[in-house]
C-alpha atoms as a PDB file:
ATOM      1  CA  UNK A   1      32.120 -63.548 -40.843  1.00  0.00           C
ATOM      2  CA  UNK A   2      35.220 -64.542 -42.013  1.00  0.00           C
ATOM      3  CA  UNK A   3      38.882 -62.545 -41.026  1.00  0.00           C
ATOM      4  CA  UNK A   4      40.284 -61.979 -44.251  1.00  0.00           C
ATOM      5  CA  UNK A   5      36.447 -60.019 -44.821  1.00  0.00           C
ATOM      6  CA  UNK A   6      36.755 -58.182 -41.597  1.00  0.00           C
ATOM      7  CA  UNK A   7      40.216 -56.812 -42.168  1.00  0.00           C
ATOM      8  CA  UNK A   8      39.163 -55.812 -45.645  1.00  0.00           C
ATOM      9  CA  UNK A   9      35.877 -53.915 -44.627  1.00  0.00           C
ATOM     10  CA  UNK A  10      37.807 -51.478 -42.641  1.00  0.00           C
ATOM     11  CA  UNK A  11      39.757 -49.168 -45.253  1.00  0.00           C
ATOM     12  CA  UNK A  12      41.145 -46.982 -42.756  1.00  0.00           C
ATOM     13  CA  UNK A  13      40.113 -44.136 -40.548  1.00  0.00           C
ATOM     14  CA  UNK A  14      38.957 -40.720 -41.688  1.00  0.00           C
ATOM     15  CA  UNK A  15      40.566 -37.710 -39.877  1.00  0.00           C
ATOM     16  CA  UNK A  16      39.186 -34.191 -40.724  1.00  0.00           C
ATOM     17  CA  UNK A  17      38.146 -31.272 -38.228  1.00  0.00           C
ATOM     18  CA  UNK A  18      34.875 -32.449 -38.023  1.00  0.00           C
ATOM     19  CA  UNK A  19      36.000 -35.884 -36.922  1.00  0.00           C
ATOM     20  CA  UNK A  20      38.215 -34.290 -34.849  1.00  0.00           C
ATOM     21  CA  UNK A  21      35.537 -32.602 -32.834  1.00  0.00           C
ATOM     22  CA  UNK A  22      33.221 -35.592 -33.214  1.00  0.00           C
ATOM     23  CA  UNK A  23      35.838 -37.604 -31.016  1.00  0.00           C
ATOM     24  CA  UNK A  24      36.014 -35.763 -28.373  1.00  0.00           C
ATOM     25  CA  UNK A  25      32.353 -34.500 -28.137  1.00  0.00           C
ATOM     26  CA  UNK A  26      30.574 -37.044 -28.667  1.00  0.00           C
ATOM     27  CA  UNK A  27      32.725 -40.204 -28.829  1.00  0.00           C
ATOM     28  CA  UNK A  28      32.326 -40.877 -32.222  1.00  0.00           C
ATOM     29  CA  UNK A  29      35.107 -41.969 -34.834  1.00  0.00           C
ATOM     30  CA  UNK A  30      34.671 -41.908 -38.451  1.00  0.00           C
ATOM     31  CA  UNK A  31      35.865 -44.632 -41.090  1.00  0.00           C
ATOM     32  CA  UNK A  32      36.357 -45.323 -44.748  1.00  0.00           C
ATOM     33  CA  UNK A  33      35.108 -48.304 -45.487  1.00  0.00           C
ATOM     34  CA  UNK A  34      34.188 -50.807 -48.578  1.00  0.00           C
ATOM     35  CA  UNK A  35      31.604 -49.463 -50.849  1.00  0.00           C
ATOM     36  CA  UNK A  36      29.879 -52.823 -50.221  1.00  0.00           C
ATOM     37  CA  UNK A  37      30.156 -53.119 -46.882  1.00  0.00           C
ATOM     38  CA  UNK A  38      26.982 -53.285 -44.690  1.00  0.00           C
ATOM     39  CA  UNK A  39      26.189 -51.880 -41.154  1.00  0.00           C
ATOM     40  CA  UNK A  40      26.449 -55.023 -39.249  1.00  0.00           C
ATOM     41  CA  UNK A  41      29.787 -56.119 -40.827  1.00  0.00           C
ATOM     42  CA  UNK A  42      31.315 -52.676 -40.169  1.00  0.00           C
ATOM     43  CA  UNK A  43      29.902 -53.008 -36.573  1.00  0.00           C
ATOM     44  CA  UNK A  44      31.113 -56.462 -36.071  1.00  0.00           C
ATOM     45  CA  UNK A  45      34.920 -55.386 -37.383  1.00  0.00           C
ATOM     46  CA  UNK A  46      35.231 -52.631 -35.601  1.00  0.00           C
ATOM     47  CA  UNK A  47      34.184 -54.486 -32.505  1.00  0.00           C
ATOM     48  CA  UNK A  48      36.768 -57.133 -33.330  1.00  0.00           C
ATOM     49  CA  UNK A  49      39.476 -55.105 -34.583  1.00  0.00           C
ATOM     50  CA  UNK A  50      39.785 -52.896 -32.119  1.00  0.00           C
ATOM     51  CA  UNK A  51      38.320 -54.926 -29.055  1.00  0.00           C
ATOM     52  CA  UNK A  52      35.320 -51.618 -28.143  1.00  0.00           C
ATOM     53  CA  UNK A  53      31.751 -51.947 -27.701  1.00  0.00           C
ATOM     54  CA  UNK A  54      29.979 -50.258 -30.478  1.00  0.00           C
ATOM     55  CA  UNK A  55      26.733 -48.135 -29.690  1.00  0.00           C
ATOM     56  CA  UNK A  56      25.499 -46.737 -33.014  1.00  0.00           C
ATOM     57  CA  UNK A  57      26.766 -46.744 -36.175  1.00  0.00           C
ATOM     58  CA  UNK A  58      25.961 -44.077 -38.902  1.00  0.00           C
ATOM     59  CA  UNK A  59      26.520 -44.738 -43.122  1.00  0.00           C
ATOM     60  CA  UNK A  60      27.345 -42.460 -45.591  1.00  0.00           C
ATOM     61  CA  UNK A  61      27.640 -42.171 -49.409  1.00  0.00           C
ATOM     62  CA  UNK A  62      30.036 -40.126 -50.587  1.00  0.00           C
ATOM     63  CA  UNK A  63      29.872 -39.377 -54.510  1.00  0.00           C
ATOM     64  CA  UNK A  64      33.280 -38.660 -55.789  1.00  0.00           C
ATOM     65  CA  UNK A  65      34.297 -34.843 -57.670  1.00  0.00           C
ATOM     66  CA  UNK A  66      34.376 -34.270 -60.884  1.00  0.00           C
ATOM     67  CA  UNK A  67      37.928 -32.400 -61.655  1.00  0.00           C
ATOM     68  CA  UNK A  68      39.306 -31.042 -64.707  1.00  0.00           C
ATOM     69  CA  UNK A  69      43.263 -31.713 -65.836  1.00  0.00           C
ATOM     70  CA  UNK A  70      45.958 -29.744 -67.202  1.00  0.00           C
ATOM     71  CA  UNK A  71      44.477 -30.723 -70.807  1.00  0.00           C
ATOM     72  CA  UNK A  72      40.952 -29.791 -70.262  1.00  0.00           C
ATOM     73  CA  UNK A  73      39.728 -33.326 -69.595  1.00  0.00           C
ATOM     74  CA  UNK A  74      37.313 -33.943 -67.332  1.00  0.00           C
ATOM     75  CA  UNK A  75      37.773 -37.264 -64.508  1.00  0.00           C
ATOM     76  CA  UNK A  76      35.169 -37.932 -61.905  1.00  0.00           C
ATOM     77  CA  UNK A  77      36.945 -39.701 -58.456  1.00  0.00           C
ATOM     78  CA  UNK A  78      35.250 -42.803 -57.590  1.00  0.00           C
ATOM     79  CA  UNK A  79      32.758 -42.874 -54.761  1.00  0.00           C
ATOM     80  CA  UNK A  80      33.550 -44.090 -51.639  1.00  0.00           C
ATOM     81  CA  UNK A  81      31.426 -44.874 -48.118  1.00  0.00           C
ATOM     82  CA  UNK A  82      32.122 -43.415 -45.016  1.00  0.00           C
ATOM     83  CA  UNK A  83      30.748 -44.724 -41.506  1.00  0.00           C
ATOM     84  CA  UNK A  84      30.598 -42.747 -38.363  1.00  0.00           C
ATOM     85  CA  UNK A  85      30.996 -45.194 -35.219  1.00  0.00           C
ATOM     86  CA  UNK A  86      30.045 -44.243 -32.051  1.00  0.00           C
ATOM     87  CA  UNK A  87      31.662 -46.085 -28.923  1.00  0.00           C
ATOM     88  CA  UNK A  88      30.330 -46.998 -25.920  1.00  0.00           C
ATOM     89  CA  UNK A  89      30.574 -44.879 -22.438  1.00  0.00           C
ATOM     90  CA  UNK A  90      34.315 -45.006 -21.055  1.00  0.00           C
ATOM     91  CA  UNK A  91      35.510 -46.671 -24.371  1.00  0.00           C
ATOM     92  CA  UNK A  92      38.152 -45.416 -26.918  1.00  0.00           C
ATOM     93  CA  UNK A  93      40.432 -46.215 -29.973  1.00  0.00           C
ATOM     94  CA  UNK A  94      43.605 -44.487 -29.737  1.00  0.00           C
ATOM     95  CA  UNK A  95      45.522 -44.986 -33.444  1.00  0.00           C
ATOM     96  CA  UNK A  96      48.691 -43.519 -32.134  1.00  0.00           C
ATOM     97  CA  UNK A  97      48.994 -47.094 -30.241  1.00  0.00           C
ATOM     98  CA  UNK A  98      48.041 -49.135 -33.083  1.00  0.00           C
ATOM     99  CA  UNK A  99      51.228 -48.573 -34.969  1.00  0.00           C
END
């Protein structure tokens, strides 16, 4: 796989509380990623990227809200993916650093 594909697989982590947890429990880190990404090119940037062994990797589909505005009109966000990525024994991805 090309570099200019890997770096635009990888939209850019997901931090809620339930990542939050996920990190430290169970050494897993979630993602956004490109809707037409597949698991083995998430896999192989993330190994690249970020120089970790990846262990499993988890996919998810996330349908976007419908909302109402100020007018009455209703929008529907687009969809997006998610992946959950979970690291190998001892290994970690600290974003703080990456900056």
């Amino acid at each position: 796989m090309n570099k200019a594909r890997l770096y635009s697989v990888i939209v850019g982590p997901h931090v809620s509380e339930k990542t939050a947890m996920m990190a430290d429990g169970n050494n897993q880190i979630a993602f956004k990623v490109a809707v037409d990404a597949t698991k083995k090119e998430i896999s192989q940037a993330v190994e690249t990227l970020f120089d970790v062994k990846v262990e499993g990797l988890q996919v998810v589909n996330v349908k976007g809200k419908t909302k109402r505005t100020m007018r009455g009109k209703i929008r529907k966000k687009s969809n997006w993916k998610k992946a959950y990525v979970k690291l190998a024994q001892g290994q970690e991805i600290d974003f703080a650093e990456l900056t």
